[in-house]
N, C-alpha and C. Protein backbone atom coordinates (compact mmCIF):
# COMPACT_ATOMS: atom_id res chain seq x y z
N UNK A 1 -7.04 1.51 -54.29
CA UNK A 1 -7.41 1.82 -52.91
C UNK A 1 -8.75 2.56 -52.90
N UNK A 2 -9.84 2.23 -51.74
CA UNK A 2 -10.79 2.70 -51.88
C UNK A 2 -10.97 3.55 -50.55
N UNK A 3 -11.47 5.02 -50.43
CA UNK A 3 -11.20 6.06 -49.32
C UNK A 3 -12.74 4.82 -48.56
N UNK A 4 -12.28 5.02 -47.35
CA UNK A 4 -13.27 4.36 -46.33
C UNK A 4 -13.64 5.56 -44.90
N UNK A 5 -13.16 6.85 -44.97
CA UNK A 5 -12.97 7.75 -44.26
C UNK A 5 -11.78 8.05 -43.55
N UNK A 6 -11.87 9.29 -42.79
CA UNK A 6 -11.31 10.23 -42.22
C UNK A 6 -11.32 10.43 -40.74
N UNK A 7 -10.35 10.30 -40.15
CA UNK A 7 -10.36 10.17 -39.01
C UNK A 7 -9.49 11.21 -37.97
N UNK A 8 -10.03 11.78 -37.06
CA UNK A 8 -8.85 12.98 -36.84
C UNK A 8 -9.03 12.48 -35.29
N UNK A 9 -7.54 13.14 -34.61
CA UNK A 9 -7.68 13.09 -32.68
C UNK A 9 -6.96 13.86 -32.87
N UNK A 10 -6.90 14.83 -31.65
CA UNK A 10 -6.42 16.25 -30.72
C UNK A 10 -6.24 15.83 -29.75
N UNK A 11 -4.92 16.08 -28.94
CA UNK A 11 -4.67 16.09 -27.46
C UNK A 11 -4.66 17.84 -27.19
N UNK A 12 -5.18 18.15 -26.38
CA UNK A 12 -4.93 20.03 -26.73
C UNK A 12 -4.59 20.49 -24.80
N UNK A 13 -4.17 20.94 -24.56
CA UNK A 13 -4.19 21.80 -23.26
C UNK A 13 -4.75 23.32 -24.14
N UNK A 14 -5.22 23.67 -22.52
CA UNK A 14 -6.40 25.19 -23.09
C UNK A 14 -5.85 26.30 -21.88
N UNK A 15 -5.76 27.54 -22.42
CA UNK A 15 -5.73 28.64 -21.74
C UNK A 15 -6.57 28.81 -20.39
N UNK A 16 -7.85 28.39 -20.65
CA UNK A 16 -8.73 28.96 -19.59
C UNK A 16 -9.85 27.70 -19.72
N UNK A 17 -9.99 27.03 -18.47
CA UNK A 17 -10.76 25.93 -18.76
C UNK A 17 -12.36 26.29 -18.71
N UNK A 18 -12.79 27.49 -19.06
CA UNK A 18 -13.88 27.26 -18.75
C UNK A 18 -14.85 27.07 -19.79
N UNK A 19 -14.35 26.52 -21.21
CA UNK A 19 -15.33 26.07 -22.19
C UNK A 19 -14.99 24.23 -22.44
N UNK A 20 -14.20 24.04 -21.05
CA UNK A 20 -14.05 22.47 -21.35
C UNK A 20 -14.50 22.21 -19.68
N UNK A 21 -14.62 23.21 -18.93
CA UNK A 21 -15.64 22.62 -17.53
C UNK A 21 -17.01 22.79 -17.33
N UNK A 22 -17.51 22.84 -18.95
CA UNK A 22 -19.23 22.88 -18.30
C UNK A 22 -19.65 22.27 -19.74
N UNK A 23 -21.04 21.64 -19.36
CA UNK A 23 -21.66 20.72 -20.26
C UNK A 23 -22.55 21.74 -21.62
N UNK A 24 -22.63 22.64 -21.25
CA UNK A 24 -23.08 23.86 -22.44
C UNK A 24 -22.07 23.67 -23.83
N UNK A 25 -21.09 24.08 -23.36
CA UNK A 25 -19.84 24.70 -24.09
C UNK A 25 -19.81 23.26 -24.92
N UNK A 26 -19.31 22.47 -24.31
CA UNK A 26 -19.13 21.26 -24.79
C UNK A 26 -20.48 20.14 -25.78
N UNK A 27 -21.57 21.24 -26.04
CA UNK A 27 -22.79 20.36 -26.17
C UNK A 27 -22.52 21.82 -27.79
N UNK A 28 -22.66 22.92 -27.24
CA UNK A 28 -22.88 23.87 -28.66
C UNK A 28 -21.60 23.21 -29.76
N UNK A 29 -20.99 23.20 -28.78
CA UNK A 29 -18.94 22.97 -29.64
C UNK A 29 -19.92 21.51 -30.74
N UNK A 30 -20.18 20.70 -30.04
CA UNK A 30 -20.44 19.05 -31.03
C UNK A 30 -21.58 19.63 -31.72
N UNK A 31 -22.54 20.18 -31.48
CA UNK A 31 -23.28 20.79 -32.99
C UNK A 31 -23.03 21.38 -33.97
N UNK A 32 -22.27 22.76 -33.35
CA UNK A 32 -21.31 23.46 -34.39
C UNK A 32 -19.99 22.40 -34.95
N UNK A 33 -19.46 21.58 -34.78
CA UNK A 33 -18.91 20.84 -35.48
C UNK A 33 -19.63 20.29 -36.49
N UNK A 34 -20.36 19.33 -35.77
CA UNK A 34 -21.43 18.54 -37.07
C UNK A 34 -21.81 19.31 -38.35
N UNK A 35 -22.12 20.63 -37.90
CA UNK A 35 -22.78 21.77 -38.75
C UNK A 35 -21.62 22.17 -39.90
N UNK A 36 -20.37 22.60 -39.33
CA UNK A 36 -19.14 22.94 -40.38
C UNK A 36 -18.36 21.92 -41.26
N UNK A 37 -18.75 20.48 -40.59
CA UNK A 37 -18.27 19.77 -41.15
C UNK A 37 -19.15 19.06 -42.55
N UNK A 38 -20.59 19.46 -41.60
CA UNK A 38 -21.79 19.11 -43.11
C UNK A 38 -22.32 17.47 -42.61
N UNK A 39 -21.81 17.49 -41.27
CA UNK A 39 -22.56 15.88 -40.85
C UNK A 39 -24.15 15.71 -40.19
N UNK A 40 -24.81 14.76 -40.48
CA UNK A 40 -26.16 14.71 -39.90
C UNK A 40 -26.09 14.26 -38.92
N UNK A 41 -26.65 14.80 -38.03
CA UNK A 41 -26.61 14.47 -35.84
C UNK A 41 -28.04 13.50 -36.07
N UNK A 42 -27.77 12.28 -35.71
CA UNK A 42 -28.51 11.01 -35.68
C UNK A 42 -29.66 11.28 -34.28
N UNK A 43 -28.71 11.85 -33.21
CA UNK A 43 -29.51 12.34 -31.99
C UNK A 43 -28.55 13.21 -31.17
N UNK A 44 -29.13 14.60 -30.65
CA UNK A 44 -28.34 15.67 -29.84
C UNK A 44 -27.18 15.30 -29.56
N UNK A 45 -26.10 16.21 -29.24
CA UNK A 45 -25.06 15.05 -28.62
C UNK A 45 -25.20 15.20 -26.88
N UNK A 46 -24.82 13.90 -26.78
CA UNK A 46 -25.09 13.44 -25.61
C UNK A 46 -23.27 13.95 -24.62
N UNK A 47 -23.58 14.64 -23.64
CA UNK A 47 -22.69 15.62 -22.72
C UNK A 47 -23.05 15.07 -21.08
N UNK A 48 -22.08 14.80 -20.61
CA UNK A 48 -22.21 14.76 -19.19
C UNK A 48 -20.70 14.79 -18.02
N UNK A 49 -20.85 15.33 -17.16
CA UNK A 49 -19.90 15.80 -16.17
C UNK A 49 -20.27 14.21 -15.49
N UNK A 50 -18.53 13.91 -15.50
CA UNK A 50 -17.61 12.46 -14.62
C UNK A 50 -18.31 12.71 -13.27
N UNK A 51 -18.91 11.87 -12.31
CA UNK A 51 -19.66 11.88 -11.51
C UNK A 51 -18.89 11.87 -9.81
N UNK A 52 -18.08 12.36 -9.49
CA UNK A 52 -16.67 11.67 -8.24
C UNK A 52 -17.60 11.44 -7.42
N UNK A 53 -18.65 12.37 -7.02
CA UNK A 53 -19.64 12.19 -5.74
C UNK A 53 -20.35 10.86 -5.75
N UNK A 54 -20.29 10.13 -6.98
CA UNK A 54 -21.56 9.44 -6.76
C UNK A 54 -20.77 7.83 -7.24
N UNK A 55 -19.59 7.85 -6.95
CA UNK A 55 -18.65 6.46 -7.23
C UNK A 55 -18.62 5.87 -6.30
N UNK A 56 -18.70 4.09 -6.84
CA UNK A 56 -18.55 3.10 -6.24
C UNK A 56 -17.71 3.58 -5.02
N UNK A 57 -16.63 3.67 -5.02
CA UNK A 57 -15.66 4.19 -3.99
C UNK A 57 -16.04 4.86 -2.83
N UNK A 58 -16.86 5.69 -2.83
CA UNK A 58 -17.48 6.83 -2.02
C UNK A 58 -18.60 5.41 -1.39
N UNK A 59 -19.05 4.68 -2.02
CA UNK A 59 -20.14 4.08 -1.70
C UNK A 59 -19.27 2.58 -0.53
N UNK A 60 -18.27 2.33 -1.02
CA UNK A 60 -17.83 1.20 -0.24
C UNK A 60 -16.83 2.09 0.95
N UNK A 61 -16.54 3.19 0.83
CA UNK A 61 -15.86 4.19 2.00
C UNK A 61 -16.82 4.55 3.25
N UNK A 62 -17.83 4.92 2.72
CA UNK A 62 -19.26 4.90 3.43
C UNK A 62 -19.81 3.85 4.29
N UNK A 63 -19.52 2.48 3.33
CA UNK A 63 -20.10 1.68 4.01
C UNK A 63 -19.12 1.23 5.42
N UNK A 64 -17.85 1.51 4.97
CA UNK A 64 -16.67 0.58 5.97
C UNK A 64 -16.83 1.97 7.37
N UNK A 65 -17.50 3.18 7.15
CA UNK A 65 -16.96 4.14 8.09
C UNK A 65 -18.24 3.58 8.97
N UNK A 66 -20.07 2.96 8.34
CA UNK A 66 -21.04 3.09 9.07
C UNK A 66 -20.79 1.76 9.98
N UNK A 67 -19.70 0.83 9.55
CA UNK A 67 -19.34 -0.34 10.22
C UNK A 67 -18.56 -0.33 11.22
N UNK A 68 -18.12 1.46 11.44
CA UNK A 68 -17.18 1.48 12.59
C UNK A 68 -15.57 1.14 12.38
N UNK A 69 -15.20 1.08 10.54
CA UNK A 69 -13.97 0.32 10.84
C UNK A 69 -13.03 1.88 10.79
N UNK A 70 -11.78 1.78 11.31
CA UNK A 70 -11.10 2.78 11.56
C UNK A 70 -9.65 2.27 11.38
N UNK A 71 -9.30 3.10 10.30
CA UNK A 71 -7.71 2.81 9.77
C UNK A 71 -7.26 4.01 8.62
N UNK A 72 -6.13 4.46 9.03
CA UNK A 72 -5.64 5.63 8.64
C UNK A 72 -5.80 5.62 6.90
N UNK A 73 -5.32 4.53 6.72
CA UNK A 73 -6.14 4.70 5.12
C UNK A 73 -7.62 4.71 4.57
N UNK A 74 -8.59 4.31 5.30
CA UNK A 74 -9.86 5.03 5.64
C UNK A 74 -10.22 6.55 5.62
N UNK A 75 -8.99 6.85 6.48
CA UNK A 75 -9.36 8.71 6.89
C UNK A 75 -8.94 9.27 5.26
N UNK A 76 -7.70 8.56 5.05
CA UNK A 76 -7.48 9.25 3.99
C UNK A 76 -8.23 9.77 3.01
N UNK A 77 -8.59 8.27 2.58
CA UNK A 77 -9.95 8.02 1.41
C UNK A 77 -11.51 9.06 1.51
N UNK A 78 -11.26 8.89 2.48
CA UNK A 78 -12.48 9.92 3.07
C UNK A 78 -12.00 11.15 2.61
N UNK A 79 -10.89 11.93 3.28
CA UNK A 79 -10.59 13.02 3.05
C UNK A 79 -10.28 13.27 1.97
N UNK A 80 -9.80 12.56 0.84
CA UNK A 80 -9.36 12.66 -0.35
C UNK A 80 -11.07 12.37 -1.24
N UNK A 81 -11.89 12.12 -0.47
CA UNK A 81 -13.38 12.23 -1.80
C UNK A 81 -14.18 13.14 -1.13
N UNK A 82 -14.26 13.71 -0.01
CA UNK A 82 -14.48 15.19 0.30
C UNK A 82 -13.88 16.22 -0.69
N UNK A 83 -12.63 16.46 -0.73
CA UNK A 83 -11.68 16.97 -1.70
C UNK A 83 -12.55 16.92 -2.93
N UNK A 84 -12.39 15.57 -3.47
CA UNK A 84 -12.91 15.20 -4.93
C UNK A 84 -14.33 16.07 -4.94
N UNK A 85 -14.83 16.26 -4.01
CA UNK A 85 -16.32 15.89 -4.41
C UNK A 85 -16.70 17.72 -4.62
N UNK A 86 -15.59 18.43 -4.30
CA UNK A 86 -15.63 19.70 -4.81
C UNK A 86 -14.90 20.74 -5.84
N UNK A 87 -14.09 19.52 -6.38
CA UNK A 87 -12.93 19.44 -7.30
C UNK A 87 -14.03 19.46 -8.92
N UNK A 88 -12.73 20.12 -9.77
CA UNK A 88 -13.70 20.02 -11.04
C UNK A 88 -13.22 18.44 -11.62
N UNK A 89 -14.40 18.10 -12.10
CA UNK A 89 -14.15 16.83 -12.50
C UNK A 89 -14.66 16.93 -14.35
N UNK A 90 -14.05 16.23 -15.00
CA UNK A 90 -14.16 15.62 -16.31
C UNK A 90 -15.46 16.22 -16.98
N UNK A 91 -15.62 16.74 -17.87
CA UNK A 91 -16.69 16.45 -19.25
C UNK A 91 -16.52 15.69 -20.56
N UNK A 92 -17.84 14.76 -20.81
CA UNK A 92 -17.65 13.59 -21.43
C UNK A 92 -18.92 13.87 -22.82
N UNK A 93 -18.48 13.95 -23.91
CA UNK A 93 -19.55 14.42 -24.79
C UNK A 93 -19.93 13.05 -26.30
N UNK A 94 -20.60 12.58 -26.73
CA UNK A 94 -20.61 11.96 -27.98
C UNK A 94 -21.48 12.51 -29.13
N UNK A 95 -21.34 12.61 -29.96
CA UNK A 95 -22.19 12.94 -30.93
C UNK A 95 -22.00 11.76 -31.83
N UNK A 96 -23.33 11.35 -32.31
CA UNK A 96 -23.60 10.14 -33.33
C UNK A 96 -23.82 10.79 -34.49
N UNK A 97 -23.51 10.60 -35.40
CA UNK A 97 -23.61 11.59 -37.09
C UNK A 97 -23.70 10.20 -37.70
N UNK A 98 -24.84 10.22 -38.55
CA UNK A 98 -25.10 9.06 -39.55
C UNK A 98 -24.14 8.78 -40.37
N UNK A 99 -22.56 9.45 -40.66
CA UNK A 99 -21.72 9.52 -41.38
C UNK A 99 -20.67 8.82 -40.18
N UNK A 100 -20.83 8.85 -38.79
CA UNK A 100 -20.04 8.39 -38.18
C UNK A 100 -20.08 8.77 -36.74
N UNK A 101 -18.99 9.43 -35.78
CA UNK A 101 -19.52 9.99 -34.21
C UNK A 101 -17.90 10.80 -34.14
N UNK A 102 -18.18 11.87 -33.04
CA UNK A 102 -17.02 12.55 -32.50
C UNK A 102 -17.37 12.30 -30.81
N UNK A 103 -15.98 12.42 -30.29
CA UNK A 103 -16.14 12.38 -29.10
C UNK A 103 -15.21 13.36 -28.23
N UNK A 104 -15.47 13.85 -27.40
CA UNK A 104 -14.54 14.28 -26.48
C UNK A 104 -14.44 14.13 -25.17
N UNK A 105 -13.36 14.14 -24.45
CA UNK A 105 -13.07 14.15 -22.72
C UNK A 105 -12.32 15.31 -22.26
N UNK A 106 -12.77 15.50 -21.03
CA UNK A 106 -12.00 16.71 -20.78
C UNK A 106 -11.54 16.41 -18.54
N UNK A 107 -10.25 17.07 -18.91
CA UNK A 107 -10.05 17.09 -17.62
C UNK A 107 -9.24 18.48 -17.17
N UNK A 108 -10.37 19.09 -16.91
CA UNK A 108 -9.91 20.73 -16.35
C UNK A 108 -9.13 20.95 -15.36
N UNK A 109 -9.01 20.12 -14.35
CA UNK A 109 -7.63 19.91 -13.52
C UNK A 109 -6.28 20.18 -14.00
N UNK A 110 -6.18 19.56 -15.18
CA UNK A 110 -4.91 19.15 -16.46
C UNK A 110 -5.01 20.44 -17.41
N UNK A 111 -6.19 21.37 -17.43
CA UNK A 111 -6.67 21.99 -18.43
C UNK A 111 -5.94 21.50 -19.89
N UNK A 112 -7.20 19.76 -20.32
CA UNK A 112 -6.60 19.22 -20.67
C UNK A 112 -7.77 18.66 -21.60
N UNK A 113 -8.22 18.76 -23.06
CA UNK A 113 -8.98 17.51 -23.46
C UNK A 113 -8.69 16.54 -24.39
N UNK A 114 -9.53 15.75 -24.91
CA UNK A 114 -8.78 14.67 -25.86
C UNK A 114 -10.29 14.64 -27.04
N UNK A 115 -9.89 14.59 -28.59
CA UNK A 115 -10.83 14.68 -29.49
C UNK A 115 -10.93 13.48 -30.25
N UNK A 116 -11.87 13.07 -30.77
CA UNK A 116 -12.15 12.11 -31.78
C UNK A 116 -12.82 12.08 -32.09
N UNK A 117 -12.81 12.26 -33.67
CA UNK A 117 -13.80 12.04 -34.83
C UNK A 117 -13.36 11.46 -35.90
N UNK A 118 -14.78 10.54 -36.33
CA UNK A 118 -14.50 9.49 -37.83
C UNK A 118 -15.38 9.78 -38.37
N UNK A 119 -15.00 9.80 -39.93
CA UNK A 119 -16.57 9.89 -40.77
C UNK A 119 -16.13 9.18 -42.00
N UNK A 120 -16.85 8.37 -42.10
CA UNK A 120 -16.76 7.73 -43.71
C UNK A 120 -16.93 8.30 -44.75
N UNK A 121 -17.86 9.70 -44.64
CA UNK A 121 -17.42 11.23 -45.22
C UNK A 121 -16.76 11.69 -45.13
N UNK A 122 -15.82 12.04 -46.23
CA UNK A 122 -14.93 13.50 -46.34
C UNK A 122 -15.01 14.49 -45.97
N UNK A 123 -14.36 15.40 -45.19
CA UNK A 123 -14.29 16.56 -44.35
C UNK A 123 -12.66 17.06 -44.77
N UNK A 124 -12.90 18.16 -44.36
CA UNK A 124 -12.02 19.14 -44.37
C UNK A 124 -11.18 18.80 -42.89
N UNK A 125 -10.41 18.41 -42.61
CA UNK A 125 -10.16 18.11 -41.43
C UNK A 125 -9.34 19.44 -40.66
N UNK A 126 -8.93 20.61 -41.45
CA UNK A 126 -8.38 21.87 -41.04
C UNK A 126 -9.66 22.85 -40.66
N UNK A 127 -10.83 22.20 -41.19
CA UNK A 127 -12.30 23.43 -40.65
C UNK A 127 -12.22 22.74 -39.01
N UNK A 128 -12.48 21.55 -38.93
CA UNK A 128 -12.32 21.10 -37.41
C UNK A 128 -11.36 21.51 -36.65
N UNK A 129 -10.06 21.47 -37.00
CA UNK A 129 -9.04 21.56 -36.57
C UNK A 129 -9.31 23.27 -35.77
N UNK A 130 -9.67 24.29 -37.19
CA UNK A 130 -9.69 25.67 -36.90
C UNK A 130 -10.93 25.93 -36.14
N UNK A 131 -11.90 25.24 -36.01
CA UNK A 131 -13.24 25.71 -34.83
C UNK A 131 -12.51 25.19 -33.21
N UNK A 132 -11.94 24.04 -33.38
CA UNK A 132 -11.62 23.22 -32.26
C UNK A 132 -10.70 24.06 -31.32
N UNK A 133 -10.06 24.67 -32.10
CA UNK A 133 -8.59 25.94 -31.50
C UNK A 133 -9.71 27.35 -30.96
N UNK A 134 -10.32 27.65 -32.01
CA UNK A 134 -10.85 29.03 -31.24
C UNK A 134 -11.86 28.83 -30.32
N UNK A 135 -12.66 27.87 -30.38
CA UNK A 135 -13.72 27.89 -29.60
C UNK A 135 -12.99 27.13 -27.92
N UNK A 136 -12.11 26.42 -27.99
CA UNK A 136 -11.21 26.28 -26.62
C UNK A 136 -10.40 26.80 -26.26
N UNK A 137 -9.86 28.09 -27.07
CA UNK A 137 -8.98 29.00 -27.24
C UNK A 137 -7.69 27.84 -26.25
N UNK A 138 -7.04 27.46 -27.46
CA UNK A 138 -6.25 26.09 -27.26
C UNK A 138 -4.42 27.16 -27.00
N UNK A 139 -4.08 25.86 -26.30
CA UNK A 139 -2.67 26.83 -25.92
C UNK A 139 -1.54 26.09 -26.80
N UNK A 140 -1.58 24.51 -26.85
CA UNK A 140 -0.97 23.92 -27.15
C UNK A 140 -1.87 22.38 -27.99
N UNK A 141 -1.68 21.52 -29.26
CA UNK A 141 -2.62 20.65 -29.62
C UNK A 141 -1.43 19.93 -30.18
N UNK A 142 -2.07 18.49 -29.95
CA UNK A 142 -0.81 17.42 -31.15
C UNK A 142 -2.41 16.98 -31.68
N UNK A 143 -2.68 17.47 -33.21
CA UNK A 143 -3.48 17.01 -34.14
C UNK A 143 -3.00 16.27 -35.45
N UNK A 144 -3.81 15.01 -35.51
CA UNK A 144 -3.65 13.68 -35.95
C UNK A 144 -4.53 13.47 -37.16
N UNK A 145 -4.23 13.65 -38.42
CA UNK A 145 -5.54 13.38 -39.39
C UNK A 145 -5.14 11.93 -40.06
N UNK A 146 -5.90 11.16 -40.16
CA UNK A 146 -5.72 10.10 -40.78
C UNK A 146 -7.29 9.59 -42.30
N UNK A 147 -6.18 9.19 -43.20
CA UNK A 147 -7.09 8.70 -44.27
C UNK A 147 -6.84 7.33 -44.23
N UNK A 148 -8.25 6.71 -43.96
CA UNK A 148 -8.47 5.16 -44.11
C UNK A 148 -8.89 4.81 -45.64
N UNK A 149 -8.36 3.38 -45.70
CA UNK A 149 -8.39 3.11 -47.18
C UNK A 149 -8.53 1.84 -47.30
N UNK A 150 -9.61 0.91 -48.05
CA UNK A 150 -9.49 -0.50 -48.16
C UNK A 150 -8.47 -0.86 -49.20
N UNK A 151 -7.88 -1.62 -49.07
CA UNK A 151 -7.07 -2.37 -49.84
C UNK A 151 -5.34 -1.48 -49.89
N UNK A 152 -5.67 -0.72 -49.00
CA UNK A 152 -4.15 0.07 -49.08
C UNK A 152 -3.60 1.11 -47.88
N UNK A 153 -1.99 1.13 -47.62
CA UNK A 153 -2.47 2.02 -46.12
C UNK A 153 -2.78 2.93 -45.58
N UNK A 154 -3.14 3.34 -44.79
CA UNK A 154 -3.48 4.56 -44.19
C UNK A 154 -2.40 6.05 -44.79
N UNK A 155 -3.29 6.70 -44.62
CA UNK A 155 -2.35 8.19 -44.79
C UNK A 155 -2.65 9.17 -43.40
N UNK A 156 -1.16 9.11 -43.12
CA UNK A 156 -1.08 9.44 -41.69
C UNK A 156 -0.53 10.82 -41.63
N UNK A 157 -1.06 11.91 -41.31
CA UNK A 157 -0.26 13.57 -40.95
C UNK A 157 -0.59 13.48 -39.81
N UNK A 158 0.51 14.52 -39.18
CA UNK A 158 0.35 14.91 -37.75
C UNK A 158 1.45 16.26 -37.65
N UNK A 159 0.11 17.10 -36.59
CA UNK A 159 0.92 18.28 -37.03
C UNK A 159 0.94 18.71 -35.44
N UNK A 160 1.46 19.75 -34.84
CA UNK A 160 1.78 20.36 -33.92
C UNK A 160 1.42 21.73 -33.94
N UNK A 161 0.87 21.75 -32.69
CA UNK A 161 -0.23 23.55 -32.32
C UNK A 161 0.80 24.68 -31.28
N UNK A 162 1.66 25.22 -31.55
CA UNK A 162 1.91 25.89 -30.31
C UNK A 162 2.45 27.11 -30.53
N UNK A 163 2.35 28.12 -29.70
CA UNK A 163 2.59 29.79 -30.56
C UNK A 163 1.97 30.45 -31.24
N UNK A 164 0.78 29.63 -30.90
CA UNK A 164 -0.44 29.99 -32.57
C UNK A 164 -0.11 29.75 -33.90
N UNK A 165 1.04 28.93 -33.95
CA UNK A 165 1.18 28.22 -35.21
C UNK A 165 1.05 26.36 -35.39
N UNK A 166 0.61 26.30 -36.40
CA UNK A 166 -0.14 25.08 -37.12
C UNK A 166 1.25 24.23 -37.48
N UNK A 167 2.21 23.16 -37.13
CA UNK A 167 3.77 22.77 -37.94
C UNK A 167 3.07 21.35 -38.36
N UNK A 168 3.20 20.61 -39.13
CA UNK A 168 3.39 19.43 -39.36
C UNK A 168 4.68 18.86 -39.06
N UNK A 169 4.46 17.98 -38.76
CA UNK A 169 5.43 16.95 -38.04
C UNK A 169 5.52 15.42 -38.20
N UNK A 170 6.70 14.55 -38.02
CA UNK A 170 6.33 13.25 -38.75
C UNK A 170 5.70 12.45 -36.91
N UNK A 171 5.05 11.90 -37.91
CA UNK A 171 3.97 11.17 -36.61
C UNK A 171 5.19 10.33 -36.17
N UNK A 172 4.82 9.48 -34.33
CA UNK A 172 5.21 8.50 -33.71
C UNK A 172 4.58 7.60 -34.33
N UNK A 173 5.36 6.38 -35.06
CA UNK A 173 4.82 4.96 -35.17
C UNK A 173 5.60 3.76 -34.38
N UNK A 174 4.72 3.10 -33.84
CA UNK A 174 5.71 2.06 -33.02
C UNK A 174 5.49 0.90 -33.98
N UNK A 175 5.88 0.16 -34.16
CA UNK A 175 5.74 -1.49 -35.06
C UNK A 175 5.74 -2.40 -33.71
N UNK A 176 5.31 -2.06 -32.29
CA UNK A 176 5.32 -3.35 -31.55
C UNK A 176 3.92 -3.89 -31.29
């Protein structure tokens, strides 16, 4: 079997969303990763806040209200992207590492994000694991490390975050 990389995902809910509702937090977090993990950033990572104000939706709601059409699911839609449009919405981050990319999403509503990183380099996947917890000061995480391998299968851990303790646990596999 030949190692082909390392692959980790985090589902995490967070104490206090405010290092997963702004594009700062989420832009230092993917450098300081790259940095502990020892990966080369190909280009900055690229960070941006989910756009609600500026969706198709809003744009065809707009158009049906300047046409005069009037129907209670109209008002709704309306009133429900007024709402949106002051609501916290999503941060979306990538970092490209010549060894591979991490990504994250976040939905502070849920105080809620989701992680992914691959590297065809070896990493420590517990240095990620341990920046990823303090710097979101995480409440709860289901973290997923996986070793890819040509010619043989995967090596699959999965461990569980809650209480401030780290458990391993046997992963969900479905065969469908």
């Amino acid at each position: 079997m030949e190692f082909v990389g390392r692959h980790i995902m985090m589902d995490a809910t967070v104490k206090d969303i405010g290092r997963i509702n702004a594009i700062q937090p989420i832009y230092d977090y993917m450098e300081e990763l790259a940095r502990q993990l020892d990966m080369t950033l190909v280009y900055p990572p690229i960070v941006a806040r989910f756009p609600f104000a500026q969706s198709e939706l809003e744009q065809f709601v707009k158009k049906l209200s300047e046409e005069n059409v009037k129907s209670r699911t109209l008002e709704f839609m309306e009133e429900t992207l007024k709402r949106r449009a002051t609501e916290d919405s999503g941060v979306s981050g990538v970092s490209i590492w010549l060894e591979s990319h991490c990504t994250i999403h976040t939905w502070p509503e849920e105080k809620f994000f989701s992680l992914d990183a691959y590297s065809c380099k070896d990493f420590d996947p517990m240095v990620a694991f341990e920046l990823t917890i303090k710097w979101f000061n995480v409440e709860y995480a289901s973290f997923v490390d996986v070793e890819r391998y040509i010619g043989g299968p995967c090596i699959i851990k999965a461990y569980e975050y809650k209480n401030g303790e780290l458990k391993p646990c046997e992963p969900s596999i479905s065969t469908k």
